[in-house]
Every structure is written in C-alpha cells, then in structure tokens.
C-alpha atoms as a PDB file:
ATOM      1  CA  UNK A   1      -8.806 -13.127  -8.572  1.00  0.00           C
ATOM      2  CA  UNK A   2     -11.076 -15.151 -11.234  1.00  0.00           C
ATOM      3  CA  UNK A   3     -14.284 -14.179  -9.103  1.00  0.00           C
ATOM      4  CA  UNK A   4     -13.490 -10.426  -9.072  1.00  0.00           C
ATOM      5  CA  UNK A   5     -12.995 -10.618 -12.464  1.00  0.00           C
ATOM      6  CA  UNK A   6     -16.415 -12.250 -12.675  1.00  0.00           C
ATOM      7  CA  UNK A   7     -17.968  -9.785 -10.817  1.00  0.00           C
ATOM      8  CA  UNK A   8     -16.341  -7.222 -12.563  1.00  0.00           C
ATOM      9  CA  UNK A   9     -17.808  -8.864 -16.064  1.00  0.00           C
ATOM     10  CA  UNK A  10     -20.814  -9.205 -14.145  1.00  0.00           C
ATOM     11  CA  UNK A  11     -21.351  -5.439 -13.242  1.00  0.00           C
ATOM     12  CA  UNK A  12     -19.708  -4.061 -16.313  1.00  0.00           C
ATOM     13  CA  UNK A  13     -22.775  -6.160 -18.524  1.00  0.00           C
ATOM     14  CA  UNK A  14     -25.497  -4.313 -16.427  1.00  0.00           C
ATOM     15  CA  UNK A  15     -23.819  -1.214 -16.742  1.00  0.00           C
ATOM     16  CA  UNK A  16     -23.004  -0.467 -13.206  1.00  0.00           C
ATOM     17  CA  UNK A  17     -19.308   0.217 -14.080  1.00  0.00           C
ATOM     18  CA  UNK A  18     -17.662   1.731 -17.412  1.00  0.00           C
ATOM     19  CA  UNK A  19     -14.879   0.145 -19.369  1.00  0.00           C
ATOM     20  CA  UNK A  20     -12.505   2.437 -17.798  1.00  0.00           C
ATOM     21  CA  UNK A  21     -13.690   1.787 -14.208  1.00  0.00           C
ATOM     22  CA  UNK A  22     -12.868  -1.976 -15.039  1.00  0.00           C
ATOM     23  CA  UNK A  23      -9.634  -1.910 -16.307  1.00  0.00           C
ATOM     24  CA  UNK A  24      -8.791   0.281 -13.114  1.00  0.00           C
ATOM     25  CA  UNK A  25     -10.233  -2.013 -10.551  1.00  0.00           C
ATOM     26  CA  UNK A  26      -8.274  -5.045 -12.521  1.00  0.00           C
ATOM     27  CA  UNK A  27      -5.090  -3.219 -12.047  1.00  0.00           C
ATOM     28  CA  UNK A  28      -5.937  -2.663  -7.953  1.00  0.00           C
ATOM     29  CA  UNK A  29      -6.746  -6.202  -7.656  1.00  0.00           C
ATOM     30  CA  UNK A  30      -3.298  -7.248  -9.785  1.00  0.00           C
ATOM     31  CA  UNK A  31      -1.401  -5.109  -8.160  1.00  0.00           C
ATOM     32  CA  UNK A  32      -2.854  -5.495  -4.526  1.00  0.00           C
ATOM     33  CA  UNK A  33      -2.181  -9.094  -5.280  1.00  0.00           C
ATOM     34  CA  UNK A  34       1.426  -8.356  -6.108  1.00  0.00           C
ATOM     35  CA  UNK A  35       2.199  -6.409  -3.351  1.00  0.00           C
ATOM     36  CA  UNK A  36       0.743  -9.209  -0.424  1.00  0.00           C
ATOM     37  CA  UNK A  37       2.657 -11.323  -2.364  1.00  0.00           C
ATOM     38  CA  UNK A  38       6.095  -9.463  -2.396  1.00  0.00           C
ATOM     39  CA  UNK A  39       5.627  -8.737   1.167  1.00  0.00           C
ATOM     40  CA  UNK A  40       4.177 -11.560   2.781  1.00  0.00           C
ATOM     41  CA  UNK A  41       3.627 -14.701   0.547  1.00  0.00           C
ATOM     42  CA  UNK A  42       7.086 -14.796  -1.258  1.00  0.00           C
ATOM     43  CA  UNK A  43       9.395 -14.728   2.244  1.00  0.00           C
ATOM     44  CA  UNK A  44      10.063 -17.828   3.868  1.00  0.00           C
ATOM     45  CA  UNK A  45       8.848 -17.999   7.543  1.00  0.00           C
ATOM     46  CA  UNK A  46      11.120 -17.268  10.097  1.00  0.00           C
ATOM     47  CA  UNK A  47      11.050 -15.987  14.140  1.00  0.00           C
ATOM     48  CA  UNK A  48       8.169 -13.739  14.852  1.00  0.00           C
ATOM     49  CA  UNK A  49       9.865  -9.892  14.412  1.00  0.00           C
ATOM     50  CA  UNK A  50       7.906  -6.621  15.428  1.00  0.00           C
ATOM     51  CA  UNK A  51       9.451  -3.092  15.888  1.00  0.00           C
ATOM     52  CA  UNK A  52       6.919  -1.062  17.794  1.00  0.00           C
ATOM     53  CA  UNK A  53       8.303   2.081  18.248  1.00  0.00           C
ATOM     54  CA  UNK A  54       7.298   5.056  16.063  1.00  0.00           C
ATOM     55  CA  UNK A  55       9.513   6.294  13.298  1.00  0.00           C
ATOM     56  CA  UNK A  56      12.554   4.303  14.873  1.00  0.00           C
ATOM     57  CA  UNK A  57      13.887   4.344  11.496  1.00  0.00           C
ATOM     58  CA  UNK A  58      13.642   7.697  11.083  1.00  0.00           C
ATOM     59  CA  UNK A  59      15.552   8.095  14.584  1.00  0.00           C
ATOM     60  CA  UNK A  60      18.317   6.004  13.235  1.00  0.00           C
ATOM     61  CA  UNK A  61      18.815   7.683  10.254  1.00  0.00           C
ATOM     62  CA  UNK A  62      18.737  11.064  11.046  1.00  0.00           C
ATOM     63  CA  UNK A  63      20.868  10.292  15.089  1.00  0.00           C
ATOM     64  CA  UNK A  64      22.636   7.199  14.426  1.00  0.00           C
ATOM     65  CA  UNK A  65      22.957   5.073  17.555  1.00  0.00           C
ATOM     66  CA  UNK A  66      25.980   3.915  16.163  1.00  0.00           C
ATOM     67  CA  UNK A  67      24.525   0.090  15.642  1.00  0.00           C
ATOM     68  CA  UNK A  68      24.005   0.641  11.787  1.00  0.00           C
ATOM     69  CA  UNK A  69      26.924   2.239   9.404  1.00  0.00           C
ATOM     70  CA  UNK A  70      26.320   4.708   6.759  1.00  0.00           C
ATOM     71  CA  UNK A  71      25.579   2.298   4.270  1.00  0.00           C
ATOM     72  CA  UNK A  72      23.023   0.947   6.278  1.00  0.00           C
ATOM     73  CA  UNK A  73      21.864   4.461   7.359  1.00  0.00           C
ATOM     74  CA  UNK A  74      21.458   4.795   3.166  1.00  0.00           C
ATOM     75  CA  UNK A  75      19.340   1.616   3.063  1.00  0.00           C
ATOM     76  CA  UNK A  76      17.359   2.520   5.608  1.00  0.00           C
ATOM     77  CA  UNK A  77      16.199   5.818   3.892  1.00  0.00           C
ATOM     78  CA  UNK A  78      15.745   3.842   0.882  1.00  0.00           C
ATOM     79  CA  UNK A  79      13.421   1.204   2.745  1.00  0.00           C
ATOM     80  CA  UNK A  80      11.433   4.131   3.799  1.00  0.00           C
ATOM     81  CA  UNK A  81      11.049   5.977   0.862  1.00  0.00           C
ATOM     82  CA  UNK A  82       9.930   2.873  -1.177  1.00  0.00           C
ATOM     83  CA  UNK A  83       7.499   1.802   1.423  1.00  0.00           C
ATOM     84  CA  UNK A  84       5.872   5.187   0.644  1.00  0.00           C
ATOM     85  CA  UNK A  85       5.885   4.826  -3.115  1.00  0.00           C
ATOM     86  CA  UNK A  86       4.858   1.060  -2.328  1.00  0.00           C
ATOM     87  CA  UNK A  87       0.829   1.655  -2.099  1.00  0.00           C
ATOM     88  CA  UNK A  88       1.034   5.284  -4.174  1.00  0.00           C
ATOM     89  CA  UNK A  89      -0.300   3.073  -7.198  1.00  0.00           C
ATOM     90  CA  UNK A  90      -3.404   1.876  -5.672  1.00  0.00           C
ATOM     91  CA  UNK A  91      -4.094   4.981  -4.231  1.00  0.00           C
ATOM     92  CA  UNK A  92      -4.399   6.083  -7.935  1.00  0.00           C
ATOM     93  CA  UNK A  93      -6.461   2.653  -8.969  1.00  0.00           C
ATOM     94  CA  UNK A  94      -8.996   3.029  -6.210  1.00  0.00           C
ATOM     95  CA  UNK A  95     -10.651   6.253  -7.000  1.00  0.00           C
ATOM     96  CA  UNK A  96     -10.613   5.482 -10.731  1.00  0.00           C
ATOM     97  CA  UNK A  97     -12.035   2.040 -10.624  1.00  0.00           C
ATOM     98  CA  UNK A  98     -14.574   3.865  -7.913  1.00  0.00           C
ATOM     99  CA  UNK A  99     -15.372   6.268 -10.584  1.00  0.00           C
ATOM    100  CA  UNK A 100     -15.268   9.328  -8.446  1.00  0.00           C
ATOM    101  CA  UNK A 101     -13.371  11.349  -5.853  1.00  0.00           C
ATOM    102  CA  UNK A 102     -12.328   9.679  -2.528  1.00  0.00           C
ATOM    103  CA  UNK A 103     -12.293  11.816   0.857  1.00  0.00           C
ATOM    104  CA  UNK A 104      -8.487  11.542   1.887  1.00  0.00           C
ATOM    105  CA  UNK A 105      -9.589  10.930   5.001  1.00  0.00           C
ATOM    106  CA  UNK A 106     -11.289   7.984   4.057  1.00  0.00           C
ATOM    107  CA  UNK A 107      -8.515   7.152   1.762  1.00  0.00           C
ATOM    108  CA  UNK A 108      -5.862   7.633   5.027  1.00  0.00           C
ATOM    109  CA  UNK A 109      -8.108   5.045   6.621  1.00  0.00           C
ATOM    110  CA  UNK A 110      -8.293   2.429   3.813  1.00  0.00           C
ATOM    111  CA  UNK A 111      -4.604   2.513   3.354  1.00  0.00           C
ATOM    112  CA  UNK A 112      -4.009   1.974   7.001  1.00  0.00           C
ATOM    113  CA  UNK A 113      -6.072  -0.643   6.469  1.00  0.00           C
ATOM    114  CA  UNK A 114      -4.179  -2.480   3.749  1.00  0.00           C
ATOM    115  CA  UNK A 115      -0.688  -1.867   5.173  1.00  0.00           C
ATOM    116  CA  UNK A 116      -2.165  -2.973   8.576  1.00  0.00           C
ATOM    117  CA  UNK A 117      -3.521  -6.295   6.947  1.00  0.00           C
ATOM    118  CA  UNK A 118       0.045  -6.698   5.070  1.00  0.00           C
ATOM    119  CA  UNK A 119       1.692  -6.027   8.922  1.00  0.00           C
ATOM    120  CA  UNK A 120      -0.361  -8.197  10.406  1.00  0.00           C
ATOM    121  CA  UNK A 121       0.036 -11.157   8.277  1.00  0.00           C
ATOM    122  CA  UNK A 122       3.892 -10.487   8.629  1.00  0.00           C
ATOM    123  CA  UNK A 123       3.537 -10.698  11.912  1.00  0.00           C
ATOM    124  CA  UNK A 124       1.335 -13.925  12.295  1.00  0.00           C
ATOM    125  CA  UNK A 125       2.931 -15.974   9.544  1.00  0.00           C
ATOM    126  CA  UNK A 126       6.400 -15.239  10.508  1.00  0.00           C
ATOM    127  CA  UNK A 127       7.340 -14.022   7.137  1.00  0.00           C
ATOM    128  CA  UNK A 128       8.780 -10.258   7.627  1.00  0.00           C
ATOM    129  CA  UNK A 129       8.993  -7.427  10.090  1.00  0.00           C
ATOM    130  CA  UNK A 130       5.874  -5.970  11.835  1.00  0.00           C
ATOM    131  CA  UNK A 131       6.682  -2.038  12.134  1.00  0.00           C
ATOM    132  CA  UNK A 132       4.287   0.950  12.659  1.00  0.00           C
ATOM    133  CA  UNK A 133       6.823   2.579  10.575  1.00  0.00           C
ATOM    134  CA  UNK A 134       5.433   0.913   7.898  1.00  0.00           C
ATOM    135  CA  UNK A 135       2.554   1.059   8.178  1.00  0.00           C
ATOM    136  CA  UNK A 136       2.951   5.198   8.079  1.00  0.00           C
ATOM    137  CA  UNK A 137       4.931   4.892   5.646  1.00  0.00           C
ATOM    138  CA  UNK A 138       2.647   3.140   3.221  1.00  0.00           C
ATOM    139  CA  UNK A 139      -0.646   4.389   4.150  1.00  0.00           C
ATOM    140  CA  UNK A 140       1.141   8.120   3.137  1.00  0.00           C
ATOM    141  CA  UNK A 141       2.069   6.836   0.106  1.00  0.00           C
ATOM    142  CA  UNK A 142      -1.267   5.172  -0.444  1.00  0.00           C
ATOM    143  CA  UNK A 143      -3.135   8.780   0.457  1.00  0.00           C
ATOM    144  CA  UNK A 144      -0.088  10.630  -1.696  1.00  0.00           C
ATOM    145  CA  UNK A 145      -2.296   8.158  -4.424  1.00  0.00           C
ATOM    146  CA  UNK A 146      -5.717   9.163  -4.016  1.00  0.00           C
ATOM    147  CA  UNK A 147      -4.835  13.061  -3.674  1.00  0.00           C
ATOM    148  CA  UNK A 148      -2.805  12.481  -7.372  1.00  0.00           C
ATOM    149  CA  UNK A 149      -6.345  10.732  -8.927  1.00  0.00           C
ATOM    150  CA  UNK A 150      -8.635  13.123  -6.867  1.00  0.00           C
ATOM    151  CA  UNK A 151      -6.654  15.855  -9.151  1.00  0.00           C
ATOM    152  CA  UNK A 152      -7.514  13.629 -12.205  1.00  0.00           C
ATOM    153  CA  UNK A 153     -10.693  13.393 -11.620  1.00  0.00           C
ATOM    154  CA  UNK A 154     -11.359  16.555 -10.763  1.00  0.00           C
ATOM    155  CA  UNK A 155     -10.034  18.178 -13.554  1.00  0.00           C
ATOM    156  CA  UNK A 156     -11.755  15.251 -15.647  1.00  0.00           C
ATOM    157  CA  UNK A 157     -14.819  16.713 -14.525  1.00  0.00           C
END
C-alpha cells in the first residue's frame, strides 16, 4: 500500500496522472485491499473446499435438491447477488484512475482475473470456498463497473 501511494505521489509530481486519477486509483487499491482481506485474509484456515460445477447455486435455488431449506435457498440468492455487487466498485475505480474508457472485454478479463486470484488463494490457504460460481459472479459485477464509468466518462467527454 505505502509504495503505491509513492508511486502514485511519484507520477502525480511529473504530471503523468491528474488529482482525480489519484484519488481513484487510491480508492482501487483501498478497496482491492479490503476485499482480499474480507475474503481471504480475515477467515481462519480450515479443510481445502472447492465447488466446481457451474452455476450449482443457481441450480439449487431455482430446483431445490431438497438438501438446503428455503431459508437457505434465500441465502443463497443473497450470496450470489452480493458477490456480483462485490467487485462493481472497482470496476468503477479502474477506468477513472486509468483516465479513460476500458474495452469490457478487457475489463471481463481483468475481473476474472481478480476474482480468480481471490479463488485461488481461498483455495490454497484453506481459508473459504473455491467456486466458479464466484468467480462469474464477481467478474459480472466487476464488468457491470466498468460499463457504469465507461458511461461517465463518456459523457465526461
């Protein structure tokens, strides 16, 4: 975190980034930091856990098996939809600390990336589920971002 910052300082005094371009890529770094930390870093280590087939969780909530109750069924949907609206916010951050529009199919790629690397560390530190659901789930949020600050910028322009 303190060397970003000083890189940020750093490029921000030879005018290679604006003010606002700064403050934006602070908040993706705080809040990139937050989320590896909700999801990874603050769970204590357990068995190793992976789900690997697709939308399983969608399966179950829409055709209940029968193994969870409605309740659960409720949760479920509620996992989901928060895993979506988990990366939305850097999705916004990235384009406006990059200072200009981001292909979404670059920005589909970069958030598979990040919820990959948050899956993956699940996965090899024992600390959480490792689920392609997720994955989906958050790299749509994380595009759902970049198409919201695309719009911003585009009408900024």
């Amino acid at each position: 975190m303190i060397i970003s910052l000083i890189i940020l300082e750093s490029y921000y005094k030879k005018n290679k980034i604006t003010k606002t371009q700064m403050c934006f890529s602070i908040l993706f770094i705080i809040y990139l930091l937050h989320v590896y930390g909700s999801t990874v870093f603050s769970r204590l280590p357990s068995t190793r856990k992976y789900q690997l087939e697709v939308f399983w969780s969608w399966k179950e909530i829409i055709h209940p098996i029968g193994r969870l109750g409605t309740a659960s069924r409720y949760d479920l949907l509620l996992e989901n939809i928060l895993n979506i609206v988990m990366l939305l916010p850097i999705g916004i951050f990235l384009p406006l600390a990059y200072g200009k529009k981001i292909d979404w199919k670059v920005g589909l790629l970069i958030g598979i990336g990040i919820s990959f690397s948050i899956e993956l560390l699940q996965l090899v530190l024992c600390r959480g589920l490792f689920e392609f659901d997720d994955i989906i789930h958050n790299s749509l949020g994380f595009l759902i971002g970049i198409l919201i600050s695309n719009r911003i910028l585009r009408k900024k322009l």
